[in-house]
Protein backbone atom coordinates (compact mmCIF):
# COMPACT_ATOMS: atom_id res chain seq x y z
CA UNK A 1 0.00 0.00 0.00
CA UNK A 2 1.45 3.24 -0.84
CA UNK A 3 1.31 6.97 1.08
CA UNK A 4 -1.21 9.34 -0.60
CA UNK A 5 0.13 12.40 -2.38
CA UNK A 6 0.32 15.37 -0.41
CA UNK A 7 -1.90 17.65 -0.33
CA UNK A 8 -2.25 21.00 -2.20
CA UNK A 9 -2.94 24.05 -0.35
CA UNK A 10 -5.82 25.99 -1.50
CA UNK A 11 -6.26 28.98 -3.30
CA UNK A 12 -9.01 30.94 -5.43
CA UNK A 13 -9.44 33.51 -8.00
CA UNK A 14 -10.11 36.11 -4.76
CA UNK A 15 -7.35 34.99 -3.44
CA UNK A 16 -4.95 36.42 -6.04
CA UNK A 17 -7.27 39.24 -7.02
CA UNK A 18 -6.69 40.64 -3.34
CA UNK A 19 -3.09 39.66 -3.63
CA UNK A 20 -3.47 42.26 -6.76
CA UNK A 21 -4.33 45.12 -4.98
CA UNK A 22 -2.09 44.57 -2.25
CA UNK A 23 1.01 44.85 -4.42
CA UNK A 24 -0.08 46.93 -7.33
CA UNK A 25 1.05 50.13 -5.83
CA UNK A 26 4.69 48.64 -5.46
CA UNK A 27 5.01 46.12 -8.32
CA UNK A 28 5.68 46.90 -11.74
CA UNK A 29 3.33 46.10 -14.71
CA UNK A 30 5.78 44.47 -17.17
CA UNK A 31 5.16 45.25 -20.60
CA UNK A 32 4.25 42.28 -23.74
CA UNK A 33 5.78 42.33 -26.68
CA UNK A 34 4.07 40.65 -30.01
CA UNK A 35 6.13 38.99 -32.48
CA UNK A 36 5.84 37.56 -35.52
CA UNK A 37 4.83 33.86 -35.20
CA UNK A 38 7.02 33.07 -38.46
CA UNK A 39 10.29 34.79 -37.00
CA UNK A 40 10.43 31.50 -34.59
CA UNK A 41 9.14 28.84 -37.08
CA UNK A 42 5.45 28.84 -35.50
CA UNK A 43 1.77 29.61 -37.04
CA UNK A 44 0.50 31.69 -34.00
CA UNK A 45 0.29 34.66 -32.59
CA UNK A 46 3.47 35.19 -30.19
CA UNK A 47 3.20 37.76 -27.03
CA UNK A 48 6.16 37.60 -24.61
CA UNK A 49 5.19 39.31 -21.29
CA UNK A 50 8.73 40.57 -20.12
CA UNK A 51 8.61 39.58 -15.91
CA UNK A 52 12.36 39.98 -16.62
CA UNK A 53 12.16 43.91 -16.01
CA UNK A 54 10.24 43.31 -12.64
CA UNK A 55 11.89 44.61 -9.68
CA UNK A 56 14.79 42.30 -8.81
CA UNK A 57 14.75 40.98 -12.15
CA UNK A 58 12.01 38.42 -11.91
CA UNK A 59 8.58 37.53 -11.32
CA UNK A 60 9.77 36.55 -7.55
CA UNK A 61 9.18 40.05 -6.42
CA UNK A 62 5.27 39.55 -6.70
CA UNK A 63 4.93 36.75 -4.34
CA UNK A 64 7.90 37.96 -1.90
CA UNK A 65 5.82 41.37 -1.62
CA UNK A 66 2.65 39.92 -1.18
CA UNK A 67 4.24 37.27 1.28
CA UNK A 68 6.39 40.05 3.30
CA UNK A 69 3.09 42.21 3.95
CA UNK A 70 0.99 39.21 5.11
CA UNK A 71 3.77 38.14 7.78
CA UNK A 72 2.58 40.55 10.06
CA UNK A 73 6.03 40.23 12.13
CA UNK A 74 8.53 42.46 13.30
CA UNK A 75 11.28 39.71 13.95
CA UNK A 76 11.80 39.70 10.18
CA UNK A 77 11.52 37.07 7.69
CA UNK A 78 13.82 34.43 6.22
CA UNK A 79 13.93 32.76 2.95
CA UNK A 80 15.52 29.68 1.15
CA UNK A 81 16.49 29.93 -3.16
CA UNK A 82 18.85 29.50 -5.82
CA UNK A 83 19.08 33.18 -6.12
CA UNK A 84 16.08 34.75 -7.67
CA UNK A 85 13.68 34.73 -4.49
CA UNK A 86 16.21 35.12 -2.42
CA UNK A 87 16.63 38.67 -3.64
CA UNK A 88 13.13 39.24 -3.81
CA UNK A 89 12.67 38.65 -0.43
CA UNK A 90 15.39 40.91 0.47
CA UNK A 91 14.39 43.30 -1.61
CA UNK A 92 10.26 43.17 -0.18
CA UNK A 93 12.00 43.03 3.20
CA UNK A 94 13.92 46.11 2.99
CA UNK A 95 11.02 47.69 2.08
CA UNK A 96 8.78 46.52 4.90
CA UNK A 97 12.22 47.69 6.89
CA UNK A 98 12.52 44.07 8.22
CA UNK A 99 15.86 41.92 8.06
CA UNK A 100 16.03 39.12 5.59
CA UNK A 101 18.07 36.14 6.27
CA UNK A 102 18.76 34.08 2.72
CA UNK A 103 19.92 30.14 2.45
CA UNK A 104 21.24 30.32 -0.95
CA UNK A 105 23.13 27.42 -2.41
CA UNK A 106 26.82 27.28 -3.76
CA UNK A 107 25.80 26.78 -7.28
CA UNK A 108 24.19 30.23 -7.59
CA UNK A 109 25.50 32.71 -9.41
CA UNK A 110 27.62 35.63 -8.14
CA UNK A 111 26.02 38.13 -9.69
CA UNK A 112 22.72 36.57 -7.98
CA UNK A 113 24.32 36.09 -4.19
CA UNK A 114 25.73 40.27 -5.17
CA UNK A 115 22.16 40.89 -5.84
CA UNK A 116 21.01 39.90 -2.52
CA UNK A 117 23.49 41.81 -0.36
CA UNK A 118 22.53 44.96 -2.48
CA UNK A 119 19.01 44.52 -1.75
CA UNK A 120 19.90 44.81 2.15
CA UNK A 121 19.80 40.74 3.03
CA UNK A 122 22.24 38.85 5.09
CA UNK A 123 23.29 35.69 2.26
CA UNK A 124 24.08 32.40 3.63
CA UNK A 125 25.55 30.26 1.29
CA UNK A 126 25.31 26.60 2.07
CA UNK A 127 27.51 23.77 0.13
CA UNK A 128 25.80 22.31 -2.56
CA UNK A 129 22.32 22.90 -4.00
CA UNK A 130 18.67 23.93 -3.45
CA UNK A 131 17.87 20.71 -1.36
CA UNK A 132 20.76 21.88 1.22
CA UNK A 133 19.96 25.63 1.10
CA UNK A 134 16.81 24.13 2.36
CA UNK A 135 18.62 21.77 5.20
CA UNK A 136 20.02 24.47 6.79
CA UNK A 137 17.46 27.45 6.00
CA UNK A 138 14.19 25.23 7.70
CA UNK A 139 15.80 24.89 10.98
CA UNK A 140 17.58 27.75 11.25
CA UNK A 141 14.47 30.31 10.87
CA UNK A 142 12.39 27.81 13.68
CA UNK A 143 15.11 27.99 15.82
CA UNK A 144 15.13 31.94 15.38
CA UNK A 145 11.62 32.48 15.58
CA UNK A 146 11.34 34.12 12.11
CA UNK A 147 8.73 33.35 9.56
CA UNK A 148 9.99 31.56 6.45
CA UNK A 149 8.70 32.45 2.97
CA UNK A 150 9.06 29.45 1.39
CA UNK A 151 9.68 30.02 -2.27
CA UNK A 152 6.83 28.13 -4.17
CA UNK A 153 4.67 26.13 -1.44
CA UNK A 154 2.60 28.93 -0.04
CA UNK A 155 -0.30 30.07 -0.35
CA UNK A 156 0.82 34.17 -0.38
CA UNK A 157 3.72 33.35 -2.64
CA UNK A 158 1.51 31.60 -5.53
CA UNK A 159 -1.38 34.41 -5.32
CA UNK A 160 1.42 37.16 -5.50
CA UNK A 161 2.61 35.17 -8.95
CA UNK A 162 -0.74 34.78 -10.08
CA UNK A 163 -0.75 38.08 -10.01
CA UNK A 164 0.77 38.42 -13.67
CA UNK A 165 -2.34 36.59 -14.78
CA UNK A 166 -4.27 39.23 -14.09
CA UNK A 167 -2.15 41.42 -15.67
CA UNK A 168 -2.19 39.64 -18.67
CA UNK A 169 -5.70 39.20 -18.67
CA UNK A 170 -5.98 42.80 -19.31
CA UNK A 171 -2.78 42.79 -21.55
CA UNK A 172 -3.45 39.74 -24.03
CA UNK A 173 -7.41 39.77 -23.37
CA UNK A 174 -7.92 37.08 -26.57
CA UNK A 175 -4.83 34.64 -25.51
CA UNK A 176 -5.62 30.88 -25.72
CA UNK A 177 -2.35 29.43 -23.85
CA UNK A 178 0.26 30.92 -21.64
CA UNK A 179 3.38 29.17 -21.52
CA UNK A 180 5.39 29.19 -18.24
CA UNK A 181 8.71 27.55 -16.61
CA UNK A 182 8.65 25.50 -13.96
CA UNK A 183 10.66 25.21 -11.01
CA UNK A 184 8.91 24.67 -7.92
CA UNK A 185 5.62 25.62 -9.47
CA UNK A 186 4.55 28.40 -7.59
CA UNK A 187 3.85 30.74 -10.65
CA UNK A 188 2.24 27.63 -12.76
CA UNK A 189 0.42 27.13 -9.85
CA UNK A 190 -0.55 30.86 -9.35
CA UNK A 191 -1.38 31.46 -12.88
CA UNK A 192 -3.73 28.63 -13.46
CA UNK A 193 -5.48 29.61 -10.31
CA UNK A 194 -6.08 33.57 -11.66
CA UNK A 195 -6.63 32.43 -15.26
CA UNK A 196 -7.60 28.96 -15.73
CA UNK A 197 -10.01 27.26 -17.72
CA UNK A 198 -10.18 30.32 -19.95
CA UNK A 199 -6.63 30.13 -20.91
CA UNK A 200 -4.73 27.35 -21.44
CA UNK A 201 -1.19 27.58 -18.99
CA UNK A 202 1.22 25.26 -19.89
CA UNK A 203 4.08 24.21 -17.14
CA UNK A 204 7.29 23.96 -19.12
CA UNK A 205 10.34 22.16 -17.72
CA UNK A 206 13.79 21.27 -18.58
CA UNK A 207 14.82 17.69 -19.15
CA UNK A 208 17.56 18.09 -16.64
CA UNK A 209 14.89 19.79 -14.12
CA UNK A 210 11.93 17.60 -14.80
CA UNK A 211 10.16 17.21 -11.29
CA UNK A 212 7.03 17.83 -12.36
CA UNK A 213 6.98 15.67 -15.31
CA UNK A 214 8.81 12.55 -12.86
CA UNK A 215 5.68 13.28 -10.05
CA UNK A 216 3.08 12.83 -12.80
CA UNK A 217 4.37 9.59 -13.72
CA UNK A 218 5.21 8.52 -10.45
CA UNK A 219 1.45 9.39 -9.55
CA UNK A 220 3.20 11.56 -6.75
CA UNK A 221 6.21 14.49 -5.77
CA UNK A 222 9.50 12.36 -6.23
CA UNK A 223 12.88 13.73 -6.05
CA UNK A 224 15.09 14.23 -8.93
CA UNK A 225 18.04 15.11 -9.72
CA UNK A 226 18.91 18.58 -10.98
CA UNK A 227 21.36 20.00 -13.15
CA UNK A 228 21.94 22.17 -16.80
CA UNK A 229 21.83 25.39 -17.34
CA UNK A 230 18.74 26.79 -16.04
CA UNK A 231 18.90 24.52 -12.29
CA UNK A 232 19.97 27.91 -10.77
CA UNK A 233 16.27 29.53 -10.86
CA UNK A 234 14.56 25.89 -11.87
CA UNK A 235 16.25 23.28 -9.89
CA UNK A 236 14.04 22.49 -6.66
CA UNK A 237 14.85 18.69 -6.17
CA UNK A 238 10.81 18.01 -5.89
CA UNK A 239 7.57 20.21 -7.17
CA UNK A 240 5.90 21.71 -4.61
CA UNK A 241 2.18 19.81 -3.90
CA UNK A 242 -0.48 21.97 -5.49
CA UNK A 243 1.42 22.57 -8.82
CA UNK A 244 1.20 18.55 -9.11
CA UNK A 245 -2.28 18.21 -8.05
CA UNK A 246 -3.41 20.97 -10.37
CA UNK A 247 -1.45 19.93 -13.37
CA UNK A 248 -3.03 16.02 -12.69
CA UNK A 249 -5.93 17.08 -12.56
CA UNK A 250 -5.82 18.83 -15.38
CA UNK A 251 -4.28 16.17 -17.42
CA UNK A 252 -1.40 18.49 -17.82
CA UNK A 253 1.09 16.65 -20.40
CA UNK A 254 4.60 19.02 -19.50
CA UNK A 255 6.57 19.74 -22.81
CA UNK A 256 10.77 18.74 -21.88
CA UNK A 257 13.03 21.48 -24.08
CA UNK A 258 16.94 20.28 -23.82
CA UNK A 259 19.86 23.13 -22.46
CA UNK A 260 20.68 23.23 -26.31
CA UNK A 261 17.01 24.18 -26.93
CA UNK A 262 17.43 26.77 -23.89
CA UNK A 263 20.27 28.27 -25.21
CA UNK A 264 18.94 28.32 -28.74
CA UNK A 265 16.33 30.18 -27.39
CA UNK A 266 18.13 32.84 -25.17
CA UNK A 267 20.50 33.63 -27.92
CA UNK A 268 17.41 34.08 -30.42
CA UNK A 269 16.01 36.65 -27.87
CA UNK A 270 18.88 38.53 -27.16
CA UNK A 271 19.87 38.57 -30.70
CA UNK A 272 16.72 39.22 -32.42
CA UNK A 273 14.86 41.22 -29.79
CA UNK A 274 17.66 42.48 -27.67
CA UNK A 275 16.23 41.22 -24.55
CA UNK A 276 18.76 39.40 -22.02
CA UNK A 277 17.38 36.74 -20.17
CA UNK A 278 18.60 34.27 -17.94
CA UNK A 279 18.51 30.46 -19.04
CA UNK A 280 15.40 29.78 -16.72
CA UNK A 281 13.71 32.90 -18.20
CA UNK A 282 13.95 31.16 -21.72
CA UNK A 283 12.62 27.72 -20.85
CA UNK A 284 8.93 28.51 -21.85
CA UNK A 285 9.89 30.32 -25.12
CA UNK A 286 12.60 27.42 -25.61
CA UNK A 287 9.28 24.82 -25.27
CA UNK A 288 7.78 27.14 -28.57
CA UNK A 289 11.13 27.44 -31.12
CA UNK A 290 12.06 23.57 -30.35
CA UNK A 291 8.36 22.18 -30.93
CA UNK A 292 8.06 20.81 -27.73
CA UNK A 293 4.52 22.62 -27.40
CA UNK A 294 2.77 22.74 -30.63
CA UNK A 295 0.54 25.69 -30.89
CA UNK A 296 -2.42 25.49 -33.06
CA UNK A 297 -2.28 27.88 -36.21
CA UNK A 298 -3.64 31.02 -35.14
CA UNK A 299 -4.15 30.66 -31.53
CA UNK A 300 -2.32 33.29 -29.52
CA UNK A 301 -0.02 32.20 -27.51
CA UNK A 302 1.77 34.50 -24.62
CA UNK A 303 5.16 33.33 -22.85
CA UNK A 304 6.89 34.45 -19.75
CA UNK A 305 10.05 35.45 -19.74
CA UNK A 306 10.18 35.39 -16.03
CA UNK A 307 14.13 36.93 -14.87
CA UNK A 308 17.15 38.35 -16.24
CA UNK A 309 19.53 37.86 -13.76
CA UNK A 310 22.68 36.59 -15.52
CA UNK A 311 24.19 39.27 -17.38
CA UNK A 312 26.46 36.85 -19.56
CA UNK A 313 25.77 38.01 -23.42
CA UNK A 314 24.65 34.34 -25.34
């Protein structure tokens, strides 16, 4: 007899449309961008919605916000990441004038650890990857008394994502699929909570971070293990809960786009519309160019490009 799958934590449309108002004054409303379905080899309407030029240089900054007002502490908040919510927290913390203490791994970037410190948080890099960020970052906030914003697995980090939706809503008002990476699954998760059924939103992984794809055909969360170029912003070991129980019940089929596919697509976007995003940030438009998602000739599809922080020029 085997364990039942966890449970996923619940959220509603209201849910994210009050997580809207409490972090439209602050956030930024990220511009889209339409190109020309033939310029990447597909028959659709193309909108990229550019979470890249959010404050701290992803869509992280949403659900930290949202997660740093709903605290309600003055002991301040802590926070475990490969980089990108990491610095979102800090940033959202500084803000709120708390202290942020961040569990990053070793395998994050510089430039994303530098990030962090210049947003006002204390880093703590841990030896090896997400999975031991987390080790030490758990324990160390209940030992501290400080209230841990988990990065994908809460329920005021996936309504500040799903935030976007609404956004987009408003932005792409006829789109028929939104395409999305996924790490952890809190903006998947967010997103097809604000917009779901009447858009389509696609989870994209890649085959070297695949732990949502490996929990759908293990009929449960699994570990994996992580690596490639995008396992800095994508590489939690194990998909949070409701991201699997929403894409299963869904019948969500998770298009798998290769590092060459990633890069392919990175270089295409900095080349073509001279917009630098990180490898992670490409994933979804990767999923598009490669053919792993096939979209149907003249449907209109919009991707994220969710962060930008990795200044290396493809």
């Amino acid at each position: 007899m085997t364990d039942a799958p966890p449970q996923a934590l619940h959220l509603t449309r209201s849910d994210v449309e009050a997580a809207h108002e409490r972090v439209r004054p602050v956030v930024r409303r990220t511009p889209v961008v339409e190109i020309d379905g033939d310029e990447i080899g597909v028959a659709a309407r193309v909108v990229l919605k550019l979470e890249l030029l959010q404050h701290t240089g992803s869509f992280k900054a949403r659900g930290a916000l949202n997660s740093v007002l709903r605290a309600g502490t003055e002991r301040g908040v802590a926070a475990v990441s490969g980089g990108n919510h990491a610095a979102a927290v800090a940033w959202a913390a500084t803000r709120a004038r708390l202290d942020a203490d961040v569990f990053v791994p070793s395998t994050a970037t510089p430039e994303k650890i530098e990030r962090i410190r210049g947003y006002g948080g204390r880093a703590h890099i841990v030896e090896g990857g997400v999975p031991d960020a987390f080790a030490a970052g758990v324990p160390w906030a209940a030992e501290h008394g400080v209230h841990l914003i988990h990065p994908f697995e809460q329920v005021d980090t996936m309504c500040g994502q799903g935030t976007l939706g609404l956004e987009l809503e408003e932005q792409v008002p006829d789109a028929d699929a939104v395409l999305v990476a996924c790490g952890g699954g809190g903006l998947y998760s967010g997103l097809r909570t604000a917009i779901a059924p009447a858009v389509h939103v696609v989870p994209v992984e890649p085959q070297r971070c695949a732990n949502l794809h490996a929990a759908l055909a293990a009929g449960r969360p699994v570990p994996v293990e992580v690596g490639g170029v995008a396992a800095d912003s994508l590489g939690p070991a194990e998909i949070g809960a409701t991201a699997f129980q929403l894409a299963r019940a869904d019948g969500i089929e998770v298009p798998l786009v290769s590092d060459d596919d990633i890069v392919a697509a990175r270089r295409w976007l900095w080349q073509r519309c001279r917009v630098l995003a990180e490898p992670g940030g490409c994933t979804a438009l990767a999923a598009l160019m490669s053919g792993a998602y096939v979209a149907a000739p003249g449907a209109v599809v919009a991707v994220v490009v969710s962060g930008g922080n990795n200044p290396t020029i493809p």
